[in-house]
Each structure stands twice: as structure tokens, then as C-alpha cells.
N, C-alpha and C. Protein backbone atom coordinates (compact mmCIF):
# COMPACT_ATOMS: atom_id res chain seq x y z
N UNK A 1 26.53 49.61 64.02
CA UNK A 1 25.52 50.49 64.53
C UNK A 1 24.44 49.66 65.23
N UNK A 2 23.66 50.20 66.59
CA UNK A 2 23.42 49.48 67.13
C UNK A 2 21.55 49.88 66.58
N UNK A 3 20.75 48.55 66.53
CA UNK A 3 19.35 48.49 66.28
C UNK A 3 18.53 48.96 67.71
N UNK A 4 17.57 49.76 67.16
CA UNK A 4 16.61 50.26 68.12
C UNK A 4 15.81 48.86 68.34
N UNK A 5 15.47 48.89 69.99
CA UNK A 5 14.30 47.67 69.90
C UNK A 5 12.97 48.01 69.01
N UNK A 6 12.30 47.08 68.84
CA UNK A 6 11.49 47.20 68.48
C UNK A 6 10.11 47.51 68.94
N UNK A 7 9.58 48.76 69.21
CA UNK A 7 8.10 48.96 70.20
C UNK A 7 6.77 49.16 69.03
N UNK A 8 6.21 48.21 69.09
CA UNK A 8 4.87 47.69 68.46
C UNK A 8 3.64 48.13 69.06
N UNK A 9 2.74 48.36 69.18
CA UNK A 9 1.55 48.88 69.36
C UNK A 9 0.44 48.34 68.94
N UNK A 10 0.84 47.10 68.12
CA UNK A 10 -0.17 46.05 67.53
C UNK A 10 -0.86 45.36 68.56
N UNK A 11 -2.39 45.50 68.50
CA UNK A 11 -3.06 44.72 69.56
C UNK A 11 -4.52 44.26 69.10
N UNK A 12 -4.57 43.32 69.14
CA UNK A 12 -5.82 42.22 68.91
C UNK A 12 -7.02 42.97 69.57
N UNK A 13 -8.15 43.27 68.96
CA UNK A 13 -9.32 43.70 70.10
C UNK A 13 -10.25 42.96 70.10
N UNK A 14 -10.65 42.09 69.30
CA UNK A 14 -11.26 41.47 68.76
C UNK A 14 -11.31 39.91 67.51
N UNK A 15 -11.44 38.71 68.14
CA UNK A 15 -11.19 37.67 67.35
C UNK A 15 -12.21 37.01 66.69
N UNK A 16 -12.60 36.74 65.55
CA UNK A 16 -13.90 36.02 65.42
C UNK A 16 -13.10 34.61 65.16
N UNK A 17 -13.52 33.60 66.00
CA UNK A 17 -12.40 32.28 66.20
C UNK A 17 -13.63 31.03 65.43
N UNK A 18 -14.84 31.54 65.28
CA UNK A 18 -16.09 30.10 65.02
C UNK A 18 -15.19 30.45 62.93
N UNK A 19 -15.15 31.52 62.30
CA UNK A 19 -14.76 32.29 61.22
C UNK A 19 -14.29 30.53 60.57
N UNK A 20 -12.95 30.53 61.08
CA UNK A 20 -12.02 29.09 60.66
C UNK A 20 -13.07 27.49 60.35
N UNK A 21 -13.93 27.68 61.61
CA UNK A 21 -14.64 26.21 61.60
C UNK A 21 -16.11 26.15 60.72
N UNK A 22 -16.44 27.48 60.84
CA UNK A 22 -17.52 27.77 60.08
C UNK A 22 -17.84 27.91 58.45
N UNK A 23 -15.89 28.44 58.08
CA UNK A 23 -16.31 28.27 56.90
C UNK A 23 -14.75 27.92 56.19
N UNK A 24 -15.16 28.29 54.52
CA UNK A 24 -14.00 27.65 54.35
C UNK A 24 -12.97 29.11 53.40
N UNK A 25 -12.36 29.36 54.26
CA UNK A 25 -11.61 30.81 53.92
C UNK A 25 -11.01 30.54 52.49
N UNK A 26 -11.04 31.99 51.99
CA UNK A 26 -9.91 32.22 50.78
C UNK A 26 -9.55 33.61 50.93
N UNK A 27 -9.06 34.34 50.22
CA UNK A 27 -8.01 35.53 50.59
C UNK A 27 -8.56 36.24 51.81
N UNK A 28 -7.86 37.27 52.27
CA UNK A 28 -7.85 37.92 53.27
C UNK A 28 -7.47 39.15 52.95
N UNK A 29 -8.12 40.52 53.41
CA UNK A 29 -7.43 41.89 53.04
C UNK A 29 -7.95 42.69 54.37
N UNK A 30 -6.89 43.69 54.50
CA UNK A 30 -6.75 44.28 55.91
C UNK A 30 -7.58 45.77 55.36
N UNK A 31 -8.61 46.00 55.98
CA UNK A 31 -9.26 47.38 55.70
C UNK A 31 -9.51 48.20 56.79
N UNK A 32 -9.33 49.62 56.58
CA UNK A 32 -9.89 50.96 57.55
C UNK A 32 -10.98 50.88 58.12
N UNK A 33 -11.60 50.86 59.36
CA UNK A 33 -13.08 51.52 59.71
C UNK A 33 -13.13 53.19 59.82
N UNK A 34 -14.38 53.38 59.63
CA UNK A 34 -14.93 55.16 60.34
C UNK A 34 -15.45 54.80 61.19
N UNK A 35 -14.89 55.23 62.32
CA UNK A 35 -15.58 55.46 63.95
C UNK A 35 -15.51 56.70 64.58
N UNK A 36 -16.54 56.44 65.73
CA UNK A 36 -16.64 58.01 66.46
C UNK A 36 -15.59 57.91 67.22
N UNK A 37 -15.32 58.55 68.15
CA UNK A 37 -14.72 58.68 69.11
C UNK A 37 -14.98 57.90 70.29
N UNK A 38 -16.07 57.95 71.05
CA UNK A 38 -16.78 57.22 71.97
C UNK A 38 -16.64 55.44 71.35
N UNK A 39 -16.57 55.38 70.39
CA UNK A 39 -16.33 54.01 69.59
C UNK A 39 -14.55 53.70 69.82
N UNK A 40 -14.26 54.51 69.69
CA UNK A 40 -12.53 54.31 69.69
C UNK A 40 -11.94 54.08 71.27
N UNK A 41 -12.80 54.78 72.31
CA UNK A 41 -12.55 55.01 73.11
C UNK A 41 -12.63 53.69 73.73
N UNK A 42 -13.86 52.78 73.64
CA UNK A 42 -14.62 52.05 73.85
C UNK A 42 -13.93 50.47 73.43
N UNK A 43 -13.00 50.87 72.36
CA UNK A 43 -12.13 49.60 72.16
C UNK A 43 -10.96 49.82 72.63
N UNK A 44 -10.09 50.79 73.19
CA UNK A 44 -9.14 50.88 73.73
C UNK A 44 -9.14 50.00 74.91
N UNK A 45 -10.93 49.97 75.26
CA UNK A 45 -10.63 49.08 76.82
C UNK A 45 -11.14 47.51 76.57
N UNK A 46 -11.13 47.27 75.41
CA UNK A 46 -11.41 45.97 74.68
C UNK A 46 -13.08 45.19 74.98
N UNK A 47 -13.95 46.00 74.55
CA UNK A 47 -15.40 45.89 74.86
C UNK A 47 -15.79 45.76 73.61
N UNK A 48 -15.56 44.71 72.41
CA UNK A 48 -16.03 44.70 71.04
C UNK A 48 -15.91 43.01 71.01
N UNK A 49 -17.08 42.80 69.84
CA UNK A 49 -17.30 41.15 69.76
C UNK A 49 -17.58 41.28 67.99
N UNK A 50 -16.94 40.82 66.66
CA UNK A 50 -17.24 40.88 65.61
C UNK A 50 -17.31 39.16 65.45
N UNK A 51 -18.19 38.73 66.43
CA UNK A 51 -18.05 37.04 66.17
C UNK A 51 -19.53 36.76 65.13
N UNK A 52 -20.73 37.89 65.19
CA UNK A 52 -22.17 37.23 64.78
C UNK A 52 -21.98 38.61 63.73
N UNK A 53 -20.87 39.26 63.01
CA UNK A 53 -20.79 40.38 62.03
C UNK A 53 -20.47 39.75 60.68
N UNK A 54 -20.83 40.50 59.61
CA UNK A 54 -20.48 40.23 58.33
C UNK A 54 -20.07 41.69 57.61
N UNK A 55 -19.55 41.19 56.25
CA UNK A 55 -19.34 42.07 55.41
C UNK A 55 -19.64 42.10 54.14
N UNK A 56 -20.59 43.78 54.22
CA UNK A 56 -21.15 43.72 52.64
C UNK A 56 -20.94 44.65 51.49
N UNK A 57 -20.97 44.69 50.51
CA UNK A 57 -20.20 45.52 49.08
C UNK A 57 -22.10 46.14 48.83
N UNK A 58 -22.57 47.96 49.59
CA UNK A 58 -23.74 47.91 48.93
C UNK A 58 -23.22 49.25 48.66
N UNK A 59 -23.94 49.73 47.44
CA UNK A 59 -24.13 50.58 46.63
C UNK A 59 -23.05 51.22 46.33
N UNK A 60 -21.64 50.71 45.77
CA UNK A 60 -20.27 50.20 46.00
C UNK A 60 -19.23 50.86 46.98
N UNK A 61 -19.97 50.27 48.15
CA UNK A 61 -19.13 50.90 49.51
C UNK A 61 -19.26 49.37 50.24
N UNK A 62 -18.19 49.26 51.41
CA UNK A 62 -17.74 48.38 51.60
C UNK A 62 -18.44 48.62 53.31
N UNK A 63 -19.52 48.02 53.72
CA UNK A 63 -20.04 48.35 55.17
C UNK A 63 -19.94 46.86 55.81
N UNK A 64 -19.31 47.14 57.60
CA UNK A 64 -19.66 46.08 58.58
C UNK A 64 -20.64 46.01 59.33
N UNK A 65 -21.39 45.29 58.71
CA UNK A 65 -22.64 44.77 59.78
C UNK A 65 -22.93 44.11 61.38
N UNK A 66 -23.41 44.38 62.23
CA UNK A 66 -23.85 44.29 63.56
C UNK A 66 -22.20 43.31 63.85
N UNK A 67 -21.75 44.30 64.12
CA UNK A 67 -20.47 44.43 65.11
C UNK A 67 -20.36 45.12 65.89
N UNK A 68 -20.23 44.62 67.25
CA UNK A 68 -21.00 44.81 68.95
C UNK A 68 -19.54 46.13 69.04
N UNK A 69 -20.25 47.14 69.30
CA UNK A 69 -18.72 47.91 70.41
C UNK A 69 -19.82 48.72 71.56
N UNK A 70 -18.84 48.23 72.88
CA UNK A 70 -19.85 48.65 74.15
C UNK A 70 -19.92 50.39 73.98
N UNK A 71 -21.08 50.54 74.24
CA UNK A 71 -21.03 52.22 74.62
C UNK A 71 -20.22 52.10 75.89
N UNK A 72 -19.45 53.44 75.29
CA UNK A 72 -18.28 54.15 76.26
C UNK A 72 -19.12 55.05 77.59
N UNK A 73 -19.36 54.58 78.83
CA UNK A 73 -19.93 55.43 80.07
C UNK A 73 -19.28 57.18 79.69
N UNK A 74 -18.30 57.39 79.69
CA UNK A 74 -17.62 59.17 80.09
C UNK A 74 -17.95 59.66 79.02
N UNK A 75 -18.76 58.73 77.98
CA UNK A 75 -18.72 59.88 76.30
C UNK A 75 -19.90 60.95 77.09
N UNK A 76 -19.35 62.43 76.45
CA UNK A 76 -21.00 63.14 76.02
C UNK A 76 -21.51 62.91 75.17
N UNK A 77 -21.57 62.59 73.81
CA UNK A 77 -22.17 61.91 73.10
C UNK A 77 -21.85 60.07 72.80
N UNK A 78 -23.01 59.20 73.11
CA UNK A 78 -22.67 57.84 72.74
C UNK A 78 -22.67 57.51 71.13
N UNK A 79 -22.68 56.17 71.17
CA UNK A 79 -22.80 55.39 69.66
C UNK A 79 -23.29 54.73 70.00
N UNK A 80 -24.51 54.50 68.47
CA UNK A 80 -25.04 52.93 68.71
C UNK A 80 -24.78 51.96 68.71
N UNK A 81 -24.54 50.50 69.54
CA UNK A 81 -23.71 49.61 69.71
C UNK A 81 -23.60 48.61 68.51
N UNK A 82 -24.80 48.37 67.93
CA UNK A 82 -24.66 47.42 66.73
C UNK A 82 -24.57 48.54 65.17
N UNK A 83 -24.26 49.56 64.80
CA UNK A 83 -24.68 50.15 63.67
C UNK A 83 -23.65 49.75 62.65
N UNK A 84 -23.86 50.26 61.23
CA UNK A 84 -22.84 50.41 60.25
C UNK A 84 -22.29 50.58 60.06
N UNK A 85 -20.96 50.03 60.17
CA UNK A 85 -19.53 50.90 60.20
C UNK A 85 -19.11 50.78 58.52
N UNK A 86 -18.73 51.75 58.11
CA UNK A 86 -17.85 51.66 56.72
C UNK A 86 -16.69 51.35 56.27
N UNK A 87 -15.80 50.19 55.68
CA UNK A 87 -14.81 49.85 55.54
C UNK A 87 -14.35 51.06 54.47
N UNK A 88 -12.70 50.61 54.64
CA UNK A 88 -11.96 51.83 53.62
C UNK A 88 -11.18 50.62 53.04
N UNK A 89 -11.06 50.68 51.48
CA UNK A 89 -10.57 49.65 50.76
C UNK A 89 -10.18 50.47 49.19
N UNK A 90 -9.48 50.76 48.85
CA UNK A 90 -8.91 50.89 47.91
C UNK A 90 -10.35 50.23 46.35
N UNK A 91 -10.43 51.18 45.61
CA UNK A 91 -11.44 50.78 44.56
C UNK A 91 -11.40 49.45 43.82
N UNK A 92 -10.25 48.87 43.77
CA UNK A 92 -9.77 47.75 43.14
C UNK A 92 -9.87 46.40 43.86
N UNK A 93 -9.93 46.87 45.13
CA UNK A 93 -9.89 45.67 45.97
C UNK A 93 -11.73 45.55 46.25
N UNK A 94 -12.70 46.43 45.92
CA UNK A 94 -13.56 46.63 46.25
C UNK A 94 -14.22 45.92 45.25
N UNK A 95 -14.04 46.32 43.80
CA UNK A 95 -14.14 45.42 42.52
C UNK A 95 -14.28 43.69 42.86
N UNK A 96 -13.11 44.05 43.50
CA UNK A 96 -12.92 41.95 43.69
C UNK A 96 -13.57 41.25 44.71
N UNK A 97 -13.96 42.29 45.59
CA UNK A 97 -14.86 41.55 46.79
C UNK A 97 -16.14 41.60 46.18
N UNK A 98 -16.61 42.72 45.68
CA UNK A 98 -17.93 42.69 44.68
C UNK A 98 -17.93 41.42 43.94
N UNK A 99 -17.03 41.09 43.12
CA UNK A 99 -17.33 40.17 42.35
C UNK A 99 -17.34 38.82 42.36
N UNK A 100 -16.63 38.68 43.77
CA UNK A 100 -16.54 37.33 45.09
C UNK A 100 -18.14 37.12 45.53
N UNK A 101 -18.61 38.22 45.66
CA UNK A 101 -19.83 38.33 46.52
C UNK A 101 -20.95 38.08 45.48
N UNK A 102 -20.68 38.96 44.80
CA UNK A 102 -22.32 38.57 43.66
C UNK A 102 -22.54 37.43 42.61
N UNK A 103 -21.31 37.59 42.16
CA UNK A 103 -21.28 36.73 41.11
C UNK A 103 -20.64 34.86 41.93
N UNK A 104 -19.57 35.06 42.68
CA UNK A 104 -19.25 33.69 42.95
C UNK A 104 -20.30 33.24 44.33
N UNK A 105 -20.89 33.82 44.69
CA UNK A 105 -21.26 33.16 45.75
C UNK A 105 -21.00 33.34 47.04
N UNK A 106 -19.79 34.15 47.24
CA UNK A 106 -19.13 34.16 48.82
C UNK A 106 -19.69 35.06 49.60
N UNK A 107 -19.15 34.92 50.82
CA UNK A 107 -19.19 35.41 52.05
C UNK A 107 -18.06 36.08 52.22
N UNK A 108 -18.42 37.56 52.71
CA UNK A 108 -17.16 38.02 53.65
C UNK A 108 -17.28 38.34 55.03
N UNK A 109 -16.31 37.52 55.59
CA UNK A 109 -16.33 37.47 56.86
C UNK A 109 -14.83 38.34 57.76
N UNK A 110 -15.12 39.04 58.76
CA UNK A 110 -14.31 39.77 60.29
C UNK A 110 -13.70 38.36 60.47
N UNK A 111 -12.65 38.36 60.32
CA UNK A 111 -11.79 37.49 60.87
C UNK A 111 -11.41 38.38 62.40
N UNK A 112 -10.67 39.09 61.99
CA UNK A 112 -10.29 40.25 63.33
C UNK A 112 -10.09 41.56 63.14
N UNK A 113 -9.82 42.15 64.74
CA UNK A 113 -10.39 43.58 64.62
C UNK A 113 -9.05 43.62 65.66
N UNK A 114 -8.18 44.77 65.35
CA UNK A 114 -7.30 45.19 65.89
C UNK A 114 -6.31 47.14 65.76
N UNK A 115 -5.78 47.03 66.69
CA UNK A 115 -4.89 48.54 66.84
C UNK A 115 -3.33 48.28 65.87
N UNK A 116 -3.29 48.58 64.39
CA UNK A 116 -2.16 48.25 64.21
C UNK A 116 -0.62 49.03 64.71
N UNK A 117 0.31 49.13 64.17
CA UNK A 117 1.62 49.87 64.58
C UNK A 117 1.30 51.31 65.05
N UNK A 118 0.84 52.07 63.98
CA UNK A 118 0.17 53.14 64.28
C UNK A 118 -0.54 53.65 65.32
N UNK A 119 -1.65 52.75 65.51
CA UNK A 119 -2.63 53.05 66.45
C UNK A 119 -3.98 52.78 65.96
N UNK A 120 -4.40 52.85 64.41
CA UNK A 120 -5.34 53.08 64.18
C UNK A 120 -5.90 51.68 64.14
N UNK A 121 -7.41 51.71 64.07
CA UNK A 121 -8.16 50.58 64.19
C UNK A 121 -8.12 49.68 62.68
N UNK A 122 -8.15 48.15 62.59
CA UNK A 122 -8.11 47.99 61.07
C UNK A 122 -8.97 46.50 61.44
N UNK A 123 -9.33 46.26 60.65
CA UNK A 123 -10.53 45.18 60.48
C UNK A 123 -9.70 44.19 59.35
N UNK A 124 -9.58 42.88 59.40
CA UNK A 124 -9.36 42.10 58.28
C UNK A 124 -10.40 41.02 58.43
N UNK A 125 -10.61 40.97 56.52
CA UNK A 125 -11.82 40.67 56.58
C UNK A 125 -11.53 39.44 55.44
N UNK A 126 -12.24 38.50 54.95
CA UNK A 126 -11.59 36.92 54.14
C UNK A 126 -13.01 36.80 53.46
N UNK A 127 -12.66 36.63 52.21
CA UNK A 127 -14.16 36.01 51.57
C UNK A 127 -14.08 34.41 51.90
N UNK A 128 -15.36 33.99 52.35
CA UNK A 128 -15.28 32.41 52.91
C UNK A 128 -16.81 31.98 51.88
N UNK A 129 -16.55 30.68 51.74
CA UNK A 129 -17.55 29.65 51.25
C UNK A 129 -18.01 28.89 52.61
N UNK A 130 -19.27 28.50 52.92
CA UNK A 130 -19.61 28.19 54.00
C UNK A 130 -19.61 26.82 54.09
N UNK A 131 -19.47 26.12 55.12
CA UNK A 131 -18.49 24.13 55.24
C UNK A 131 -20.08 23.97 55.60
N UNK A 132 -20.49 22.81 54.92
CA UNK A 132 -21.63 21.58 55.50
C UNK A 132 -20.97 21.08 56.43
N UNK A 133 -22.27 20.31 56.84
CA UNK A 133 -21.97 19.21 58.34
C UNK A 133 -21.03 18.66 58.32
N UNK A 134 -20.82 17.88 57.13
CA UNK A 134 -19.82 16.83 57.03
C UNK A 134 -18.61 17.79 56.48
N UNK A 135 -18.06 18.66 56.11
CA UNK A 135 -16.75 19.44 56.56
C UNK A 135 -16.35 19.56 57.61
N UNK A 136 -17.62 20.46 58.50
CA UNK A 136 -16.86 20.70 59.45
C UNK A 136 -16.33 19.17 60.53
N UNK A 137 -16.80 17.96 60.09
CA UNK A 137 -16.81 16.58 60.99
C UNK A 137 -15.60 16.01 60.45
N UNK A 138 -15.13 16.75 59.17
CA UNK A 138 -13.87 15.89 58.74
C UNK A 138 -12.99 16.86 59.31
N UNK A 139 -13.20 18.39 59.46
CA UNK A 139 -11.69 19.33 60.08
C UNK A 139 -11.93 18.75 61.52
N UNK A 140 -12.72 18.62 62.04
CA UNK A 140 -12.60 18.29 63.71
C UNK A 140 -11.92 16.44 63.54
N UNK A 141 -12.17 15.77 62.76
CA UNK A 141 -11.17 14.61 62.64
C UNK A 141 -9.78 15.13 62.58
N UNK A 142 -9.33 15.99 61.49
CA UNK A 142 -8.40 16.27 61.06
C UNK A 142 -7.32 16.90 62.08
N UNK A 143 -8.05 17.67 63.22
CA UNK A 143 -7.65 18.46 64.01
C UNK A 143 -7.19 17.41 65.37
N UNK A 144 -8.35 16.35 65.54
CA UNK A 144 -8.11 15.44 66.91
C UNK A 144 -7.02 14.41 66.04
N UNK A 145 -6.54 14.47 64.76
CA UNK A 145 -5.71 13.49 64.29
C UNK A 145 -4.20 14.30 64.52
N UNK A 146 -4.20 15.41 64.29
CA UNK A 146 -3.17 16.33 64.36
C UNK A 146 -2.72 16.57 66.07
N UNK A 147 -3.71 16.50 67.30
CA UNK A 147 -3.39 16.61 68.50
C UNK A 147 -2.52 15.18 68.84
N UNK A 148 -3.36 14.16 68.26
CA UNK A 148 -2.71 12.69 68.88
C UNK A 148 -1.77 12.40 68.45
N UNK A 149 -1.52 13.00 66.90
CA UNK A 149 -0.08 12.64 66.84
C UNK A 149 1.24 13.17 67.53
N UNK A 150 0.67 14.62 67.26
CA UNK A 150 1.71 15.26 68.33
C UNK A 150 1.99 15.08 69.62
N UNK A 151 0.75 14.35 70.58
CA UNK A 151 1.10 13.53 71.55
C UNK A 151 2.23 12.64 71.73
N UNK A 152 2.02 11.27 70.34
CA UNK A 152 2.62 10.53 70.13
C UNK A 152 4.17 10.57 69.86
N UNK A 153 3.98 11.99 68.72
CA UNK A 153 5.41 12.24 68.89
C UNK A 153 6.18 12.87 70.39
N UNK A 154 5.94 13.37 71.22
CA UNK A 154 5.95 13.67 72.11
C UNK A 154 6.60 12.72 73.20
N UNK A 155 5.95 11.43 73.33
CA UNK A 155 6.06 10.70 74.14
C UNK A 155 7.30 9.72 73.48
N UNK A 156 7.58 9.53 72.33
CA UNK A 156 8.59 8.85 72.00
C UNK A 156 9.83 9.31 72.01
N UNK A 157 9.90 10.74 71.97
CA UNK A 157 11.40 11.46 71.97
C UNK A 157 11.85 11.55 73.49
């Protein structure tokens, strides 16, 4: 029997790329936003930046902070470009980011913002510990040690 191709709908709208160098990641969980319409509309044409956004566990709801989406020109009603969006997370998983956040110390950070299979919008988000100077001076060693070698290997084969 013959396999259907495969048609995906998965699309990146948004990367926060400083996320990796800035800090120092541990788990990762993929969560829901609530958006308007004019908001949805507005990332279809890829006008969103979650690079200067965070994520916070208040009054035990799971909200994204000042994450840019351009107002949509054709809406009749707009959205405000930096406001509160509300994550959707399962109660259990909400527990553990709470207790990442208050009690250990962490950060949760927008890694990325994307259209999954479906269509719908989904945010994944990583509790991170934040790298001193001298971290981030040993991953940028680590990283120009990892380019030259692969050079090296490169040139000998």
C-alpha cells in the first residue's frame, strides 16, 4: 500500500536565537497562546519578535510578557502590540514551572513561536539559569573550537 506524502504546515514565526547564548537551558515544554484575531492574522505574515519576552507563573496562570506582534493594517478592531498573552499548559506542568521559578531560581524563557501541523499558534518555552561573562567566553571558545575543527577535518579528507 502506497504512503501518502507527507504535507506539514509547521512553520517557525518567530526565533529567540540570543535564548542559547544568554543562558543556560534546561527542559523545554510546548504551550497554547490566546490571541485575537488581528493577532493571528498578523503572524500569518510573520511580523512577531519574542527575542526581549519572558515567561511568568502569576496568580497560577502561565502569562507571556512583551512579545512584539505588529498590528494587522485590514483589522476593524486592532491589538496591542506588546500586551499579555496567556499560555495554556496543563495544571501539572504549571506546578513545575512554578516551582522552577520561585523556589529554584529560574527563568523561563520563548525559545520559539510557531504554526504547528494543525495550524494553531504554539509557543515553546525552557526554564534557563542565566550564564556570567565568563560562560558565555567559554561557549564562544567552545563554538570557534568546534568550527576549526570541522574545517580541519574538512581539508584533510
Amino acid at each position: 500500500m502506497a504512503k501518502k506524502p507527507e504535507k506539514t504546515n509547521y512553520k517557525v514565526i518567530s526565533e529567540n536565537r540570543r535564548a542559547r547564548y544568554d543562558y543556560a537551558l534546561g527542559d523545554d515544554i510546548e504551550c497554547g497562546i490566546i490571541l485575537t484575531g488581528s493577532e493571528v492574522k498578523s503572524l500569518r505574515t510573520g511580523q512577531s519578535n519574542i527575542a526581549d519576552s519572558y515567561a511568568s507563573v502569576d496568580d497560577g496562570e502561565l502569562w507571556l510578557t512583551n512579545a512584539y506582534i505588529a498590528p494587522y493594517e485590514q483589522a476593524m478592531f486592532g491589538h496591542e502590540e506588546r500586551r499579555k498573552r496567556k499560555l495554556l499548559v496543563k495544571s501539572k506542568e504549571l506546578a513545575r514551572l512554578w516551582n522552577a521559578t520561585k523556589r529554584e531560581g529560574m527563568t523561563l524563557v520563548p525559545l520559539v513561536m510557531y504554526f504547528n501541523d494543525r495550524g494553531m499558534v504554539k509557543v515553546k518555552i525552557a526554564t534557563a539559569k542565566g550564564k556570567k561573562n565568563h560562560d558565555k567566553r567559554q561557549t564562544d571558545a567552545k563554538r570557534d573550537w568546534q568550527r576549526q575543527k570541522a574545517r580541519l577535518l574538512r581539508h584533510d579528507v
